[in-house]
PDB file of N, CA and C in Angstrom:
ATOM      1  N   UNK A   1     210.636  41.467 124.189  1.00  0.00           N
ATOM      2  CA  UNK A   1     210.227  42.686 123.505  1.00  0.00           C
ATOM      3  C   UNK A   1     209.490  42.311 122.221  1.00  0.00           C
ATOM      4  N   UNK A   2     208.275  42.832 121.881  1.00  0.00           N
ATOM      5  CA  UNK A   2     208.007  42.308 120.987  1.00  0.00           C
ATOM      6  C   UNK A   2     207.803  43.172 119.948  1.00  0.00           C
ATOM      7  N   UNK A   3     207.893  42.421 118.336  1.00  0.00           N
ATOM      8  CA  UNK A   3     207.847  43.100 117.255  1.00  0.00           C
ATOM      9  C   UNK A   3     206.994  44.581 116.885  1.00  0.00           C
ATOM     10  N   UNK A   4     207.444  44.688 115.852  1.00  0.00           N
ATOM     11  CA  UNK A   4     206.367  45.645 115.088  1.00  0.00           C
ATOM     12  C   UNK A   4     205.185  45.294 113.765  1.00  0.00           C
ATOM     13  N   UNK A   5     204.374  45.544 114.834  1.00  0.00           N
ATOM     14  CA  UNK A   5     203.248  45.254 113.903  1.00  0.00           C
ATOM     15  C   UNK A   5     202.683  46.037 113.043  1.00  0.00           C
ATOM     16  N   UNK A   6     202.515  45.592 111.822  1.00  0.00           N
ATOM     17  CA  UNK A   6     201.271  46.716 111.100  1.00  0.00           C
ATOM     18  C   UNK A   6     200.357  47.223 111.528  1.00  0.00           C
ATOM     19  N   UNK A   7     199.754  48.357 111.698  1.00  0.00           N
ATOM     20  CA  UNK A   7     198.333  48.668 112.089  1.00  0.00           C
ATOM     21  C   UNK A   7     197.534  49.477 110.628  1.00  0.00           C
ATOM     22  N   UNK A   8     198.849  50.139 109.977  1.00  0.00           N
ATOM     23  CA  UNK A   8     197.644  50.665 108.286  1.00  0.00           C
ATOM     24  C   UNK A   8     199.030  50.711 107.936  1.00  0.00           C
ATOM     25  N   UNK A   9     198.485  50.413 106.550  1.00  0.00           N
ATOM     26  CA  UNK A   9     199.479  50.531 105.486  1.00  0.00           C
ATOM     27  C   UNK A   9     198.679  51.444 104.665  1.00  0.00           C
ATOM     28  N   UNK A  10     199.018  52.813 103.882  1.00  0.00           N
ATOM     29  CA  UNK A  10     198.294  53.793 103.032  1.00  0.00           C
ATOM     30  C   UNK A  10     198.990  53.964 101.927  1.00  0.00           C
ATOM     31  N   UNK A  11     198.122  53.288 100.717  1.00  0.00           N
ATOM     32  CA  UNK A  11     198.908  53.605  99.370  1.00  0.00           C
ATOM     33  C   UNK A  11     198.472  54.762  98.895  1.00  0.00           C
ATOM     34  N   UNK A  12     198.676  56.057  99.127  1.00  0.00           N
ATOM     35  CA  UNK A  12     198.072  56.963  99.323  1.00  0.00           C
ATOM     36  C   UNK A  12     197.668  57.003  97.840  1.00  0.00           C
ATOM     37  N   UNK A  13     196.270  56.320  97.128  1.00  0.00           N
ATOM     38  CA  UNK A  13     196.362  56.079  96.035  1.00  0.00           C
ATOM     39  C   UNK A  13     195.926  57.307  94.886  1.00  0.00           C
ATOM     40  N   UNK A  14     194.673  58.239  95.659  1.00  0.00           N
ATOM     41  CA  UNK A  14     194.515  59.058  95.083  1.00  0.00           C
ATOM     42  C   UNK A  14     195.613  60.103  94.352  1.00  0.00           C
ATOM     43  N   UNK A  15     196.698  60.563  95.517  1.00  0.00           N
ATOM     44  CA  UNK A  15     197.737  61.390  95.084  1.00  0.00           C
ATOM     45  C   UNK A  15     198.608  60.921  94.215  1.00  0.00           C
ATOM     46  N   UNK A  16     199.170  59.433  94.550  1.00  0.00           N
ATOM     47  CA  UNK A  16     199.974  58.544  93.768  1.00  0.00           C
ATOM     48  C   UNK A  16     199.690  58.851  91.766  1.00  0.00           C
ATOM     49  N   UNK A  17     198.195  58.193  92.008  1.00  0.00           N
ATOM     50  CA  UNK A  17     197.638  57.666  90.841  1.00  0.00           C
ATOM     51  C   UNK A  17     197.714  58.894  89.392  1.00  0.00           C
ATOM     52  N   UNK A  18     197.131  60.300  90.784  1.00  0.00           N
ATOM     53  CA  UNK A  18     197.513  61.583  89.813  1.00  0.00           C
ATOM     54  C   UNK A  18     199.083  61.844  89.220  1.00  0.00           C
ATOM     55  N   UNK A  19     199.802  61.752  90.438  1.00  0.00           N
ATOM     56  CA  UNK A  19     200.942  62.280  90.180  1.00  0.00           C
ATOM     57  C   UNK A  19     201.440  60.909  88.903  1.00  0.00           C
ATOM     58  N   UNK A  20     201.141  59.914  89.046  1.00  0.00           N
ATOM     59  CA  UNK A  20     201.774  58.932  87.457  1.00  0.00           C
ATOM     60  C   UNK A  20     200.951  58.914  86.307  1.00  0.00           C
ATOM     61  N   UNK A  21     199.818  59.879  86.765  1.00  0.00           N
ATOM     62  CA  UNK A  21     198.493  60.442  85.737  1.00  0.00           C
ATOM     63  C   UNK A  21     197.995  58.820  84.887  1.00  0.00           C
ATOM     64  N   UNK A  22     197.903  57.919  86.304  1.00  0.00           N
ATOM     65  CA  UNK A  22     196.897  56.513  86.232  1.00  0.00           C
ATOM     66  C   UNK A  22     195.612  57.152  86.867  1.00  0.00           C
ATOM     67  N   UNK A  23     195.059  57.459  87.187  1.00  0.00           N
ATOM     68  CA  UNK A  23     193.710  58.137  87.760  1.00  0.00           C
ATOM     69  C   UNK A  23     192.766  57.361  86.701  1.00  0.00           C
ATOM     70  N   UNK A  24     192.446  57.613  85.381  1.00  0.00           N
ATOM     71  CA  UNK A  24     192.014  56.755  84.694  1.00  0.00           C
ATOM     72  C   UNK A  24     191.429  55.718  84.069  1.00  0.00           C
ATOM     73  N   UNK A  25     192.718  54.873  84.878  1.00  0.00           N
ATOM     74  CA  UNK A  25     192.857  53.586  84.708  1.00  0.00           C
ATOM     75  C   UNK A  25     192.341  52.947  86.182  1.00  0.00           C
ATOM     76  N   UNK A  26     192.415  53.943  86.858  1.00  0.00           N
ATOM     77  CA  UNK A  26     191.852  53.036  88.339  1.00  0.00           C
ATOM     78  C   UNK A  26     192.343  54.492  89.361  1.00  0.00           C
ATOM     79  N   UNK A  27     191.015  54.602  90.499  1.00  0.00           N
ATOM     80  CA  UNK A  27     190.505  55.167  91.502  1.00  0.00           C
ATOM     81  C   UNK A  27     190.845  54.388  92.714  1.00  0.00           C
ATOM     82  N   UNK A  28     190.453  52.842  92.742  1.00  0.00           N
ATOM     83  CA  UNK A  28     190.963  51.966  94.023  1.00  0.00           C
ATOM     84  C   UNK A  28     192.245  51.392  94.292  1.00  0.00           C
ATOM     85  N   UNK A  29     192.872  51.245  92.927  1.00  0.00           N
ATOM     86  CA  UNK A  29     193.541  50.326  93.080  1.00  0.00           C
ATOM     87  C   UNK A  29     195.026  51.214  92.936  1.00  0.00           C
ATOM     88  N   UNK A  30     196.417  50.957  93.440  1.00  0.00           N
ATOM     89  CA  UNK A  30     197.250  52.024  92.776  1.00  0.00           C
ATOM     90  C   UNK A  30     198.369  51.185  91.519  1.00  0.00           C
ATOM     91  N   UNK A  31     198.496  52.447  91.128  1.00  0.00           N
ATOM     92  CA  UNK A  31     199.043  52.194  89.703  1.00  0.00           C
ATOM     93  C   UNK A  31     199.630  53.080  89.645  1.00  0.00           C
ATOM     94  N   UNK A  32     201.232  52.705  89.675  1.00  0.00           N
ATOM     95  CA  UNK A  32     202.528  53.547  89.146  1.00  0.00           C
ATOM     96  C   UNK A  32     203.298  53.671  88.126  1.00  0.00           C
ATOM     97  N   UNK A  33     203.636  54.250  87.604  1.00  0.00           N
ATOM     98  CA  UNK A  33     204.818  53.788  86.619  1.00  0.00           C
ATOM     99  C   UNK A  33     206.183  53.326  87.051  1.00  0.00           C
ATOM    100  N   UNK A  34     207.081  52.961  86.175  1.00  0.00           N
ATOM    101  CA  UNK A  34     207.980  52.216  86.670  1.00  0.00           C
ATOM    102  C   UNK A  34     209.136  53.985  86.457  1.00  0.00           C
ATOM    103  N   UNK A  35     209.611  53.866  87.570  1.00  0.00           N
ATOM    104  CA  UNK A  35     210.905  54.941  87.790  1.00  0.00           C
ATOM    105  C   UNK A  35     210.694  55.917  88.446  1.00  0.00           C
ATOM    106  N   UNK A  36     209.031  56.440  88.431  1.00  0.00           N
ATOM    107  CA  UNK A  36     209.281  57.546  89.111  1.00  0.00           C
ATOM    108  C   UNK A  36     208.652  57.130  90.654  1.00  0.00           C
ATOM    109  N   UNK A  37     209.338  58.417  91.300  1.00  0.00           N
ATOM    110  CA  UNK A  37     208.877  58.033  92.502  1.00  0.00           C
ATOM    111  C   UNK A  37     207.461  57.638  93.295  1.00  0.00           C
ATOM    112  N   UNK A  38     206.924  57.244  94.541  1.00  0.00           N
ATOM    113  CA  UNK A  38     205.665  57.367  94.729  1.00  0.00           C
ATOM    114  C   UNK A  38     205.690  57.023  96.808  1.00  0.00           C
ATOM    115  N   UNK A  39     204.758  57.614  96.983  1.00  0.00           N
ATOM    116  CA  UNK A  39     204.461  57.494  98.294  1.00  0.00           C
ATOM    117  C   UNK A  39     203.393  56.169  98.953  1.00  0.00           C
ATOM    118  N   UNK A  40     204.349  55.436 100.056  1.00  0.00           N
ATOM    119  CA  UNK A  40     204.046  54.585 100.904  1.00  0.00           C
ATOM    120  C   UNK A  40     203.406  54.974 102.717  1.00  0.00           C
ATOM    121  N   UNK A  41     202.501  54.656 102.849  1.00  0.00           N
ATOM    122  CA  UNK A  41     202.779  55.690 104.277  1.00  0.00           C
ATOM    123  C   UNK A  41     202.414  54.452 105.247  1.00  0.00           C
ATOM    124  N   UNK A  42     203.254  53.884 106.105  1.00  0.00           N
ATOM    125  CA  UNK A  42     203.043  52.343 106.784  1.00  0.00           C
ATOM    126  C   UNK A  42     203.169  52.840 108.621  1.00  0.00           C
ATOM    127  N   UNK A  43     201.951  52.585 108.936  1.00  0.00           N
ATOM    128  CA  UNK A  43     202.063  52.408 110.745  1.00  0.00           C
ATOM    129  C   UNK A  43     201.979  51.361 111.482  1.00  0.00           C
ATOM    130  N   UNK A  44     202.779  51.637 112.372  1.00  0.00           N
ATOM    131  CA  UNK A  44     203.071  50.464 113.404  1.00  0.00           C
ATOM    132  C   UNK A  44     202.298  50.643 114.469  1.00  0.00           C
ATOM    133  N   UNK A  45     202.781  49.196 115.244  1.00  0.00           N
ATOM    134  CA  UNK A  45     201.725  49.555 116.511  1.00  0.00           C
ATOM    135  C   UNK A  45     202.936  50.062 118.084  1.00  0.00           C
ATOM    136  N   UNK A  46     203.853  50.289 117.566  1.00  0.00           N
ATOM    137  CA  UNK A  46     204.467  51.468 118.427  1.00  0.00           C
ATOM    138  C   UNK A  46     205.635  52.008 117.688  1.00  0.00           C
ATOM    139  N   UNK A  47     206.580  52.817 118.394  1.00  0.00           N
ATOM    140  CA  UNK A  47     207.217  53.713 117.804  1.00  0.00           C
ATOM    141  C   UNK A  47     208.000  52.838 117.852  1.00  0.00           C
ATOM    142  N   UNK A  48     209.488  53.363 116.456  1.00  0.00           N
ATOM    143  CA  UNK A  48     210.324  53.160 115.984  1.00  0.00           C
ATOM    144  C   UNK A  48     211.773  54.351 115.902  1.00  0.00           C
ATOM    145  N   UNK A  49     212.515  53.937 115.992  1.00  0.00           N
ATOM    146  CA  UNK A  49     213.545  54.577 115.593  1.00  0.00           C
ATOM    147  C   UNK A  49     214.200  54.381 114.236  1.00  0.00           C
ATOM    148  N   UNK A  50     213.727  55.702 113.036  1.00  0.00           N
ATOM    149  CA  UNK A  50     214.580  55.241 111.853  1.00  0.00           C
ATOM    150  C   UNK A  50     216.027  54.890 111.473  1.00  0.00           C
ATOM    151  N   UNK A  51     216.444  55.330 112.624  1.00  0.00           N
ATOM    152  CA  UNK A  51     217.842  55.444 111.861  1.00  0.00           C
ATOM    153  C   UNK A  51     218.097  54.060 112.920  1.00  0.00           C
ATOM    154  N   UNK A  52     217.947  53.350 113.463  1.00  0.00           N
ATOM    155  CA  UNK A  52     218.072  52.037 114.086  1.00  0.00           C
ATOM    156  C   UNK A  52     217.319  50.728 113.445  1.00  0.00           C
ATOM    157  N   UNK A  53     216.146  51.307 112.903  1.00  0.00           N
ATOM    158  CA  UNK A  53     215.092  50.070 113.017  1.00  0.00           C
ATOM    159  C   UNK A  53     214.695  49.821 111.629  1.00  0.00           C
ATOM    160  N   UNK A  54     214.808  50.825 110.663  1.00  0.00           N
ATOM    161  CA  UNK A  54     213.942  50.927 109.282  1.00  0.00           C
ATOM    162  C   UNK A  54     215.702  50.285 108.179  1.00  0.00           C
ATOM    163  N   UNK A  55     215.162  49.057 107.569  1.00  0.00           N
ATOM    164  CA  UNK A  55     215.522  48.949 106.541  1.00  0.00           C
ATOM    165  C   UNK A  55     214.811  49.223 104.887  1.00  0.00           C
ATOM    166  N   UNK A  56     215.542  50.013 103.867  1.00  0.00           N
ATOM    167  CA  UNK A  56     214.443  49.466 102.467  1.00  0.00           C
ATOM    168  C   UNK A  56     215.009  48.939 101.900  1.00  0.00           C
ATOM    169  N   UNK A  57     214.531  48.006 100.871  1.00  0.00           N
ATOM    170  CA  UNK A  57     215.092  47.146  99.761  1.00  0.00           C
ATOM    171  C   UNK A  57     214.133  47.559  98.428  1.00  0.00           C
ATOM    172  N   UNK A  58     215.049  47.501  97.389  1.00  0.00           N
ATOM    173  CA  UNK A  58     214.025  47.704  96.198  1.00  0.00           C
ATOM    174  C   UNK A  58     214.346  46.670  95.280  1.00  0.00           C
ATOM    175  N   UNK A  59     214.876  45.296  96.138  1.00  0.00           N
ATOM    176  CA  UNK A  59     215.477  44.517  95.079  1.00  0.00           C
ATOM    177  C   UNK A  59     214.582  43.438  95.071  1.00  0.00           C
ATOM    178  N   UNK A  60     213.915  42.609  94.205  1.00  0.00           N
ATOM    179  CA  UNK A  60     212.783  41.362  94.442  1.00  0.00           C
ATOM    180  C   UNK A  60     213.888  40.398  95.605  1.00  0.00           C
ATOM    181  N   UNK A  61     212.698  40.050  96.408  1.00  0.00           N
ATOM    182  CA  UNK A  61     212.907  38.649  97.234  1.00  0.00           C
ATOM    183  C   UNK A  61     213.124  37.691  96.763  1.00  0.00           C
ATOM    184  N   UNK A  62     213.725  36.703  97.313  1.00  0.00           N
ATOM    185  CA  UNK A  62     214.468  35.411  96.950  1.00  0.00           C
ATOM    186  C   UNK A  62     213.378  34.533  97.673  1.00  0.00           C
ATOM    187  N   UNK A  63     212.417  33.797  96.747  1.00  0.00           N
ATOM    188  CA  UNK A  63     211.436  33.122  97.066  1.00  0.00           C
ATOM    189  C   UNK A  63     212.174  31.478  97.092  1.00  0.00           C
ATOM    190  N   UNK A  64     211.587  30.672  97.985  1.00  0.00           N
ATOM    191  CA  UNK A  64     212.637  29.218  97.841  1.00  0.00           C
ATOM    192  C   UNK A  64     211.287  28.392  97.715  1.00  0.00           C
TER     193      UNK A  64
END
């Protein structure tokens, strides 16, 4: 069976950028502030089950 692949990842930057009122500071690139929330929108190349398959972490990786 094989994995899940990326097919788009959308930093939906326009809405993001307004809603942390970075618009400003940058149009391409996104820019959040730290705490408040913001939207990720990530597709695969087939379906998933969330409540089986989706982990999140908001903690930094352990780089070796």
């Amino acid at each position: 069976m094989a994995g899940w692949v990326t097919k788009k990842c959308d930093l939906n930057i326009a809405v993001n950028n307004n809603n942390h009122h970075t618009e400003e500071i940058s149009t391409e690139r996104l820019v959040v502030r730290r705490g408040q929330p913001f939207t990720i929108t990530v597709s695969f190349t087939r379906l998933m089950c969330v409540e089986k398959n989706l982990i999140w972490s908001t903690e930094p990786l352990a780089y070796t």
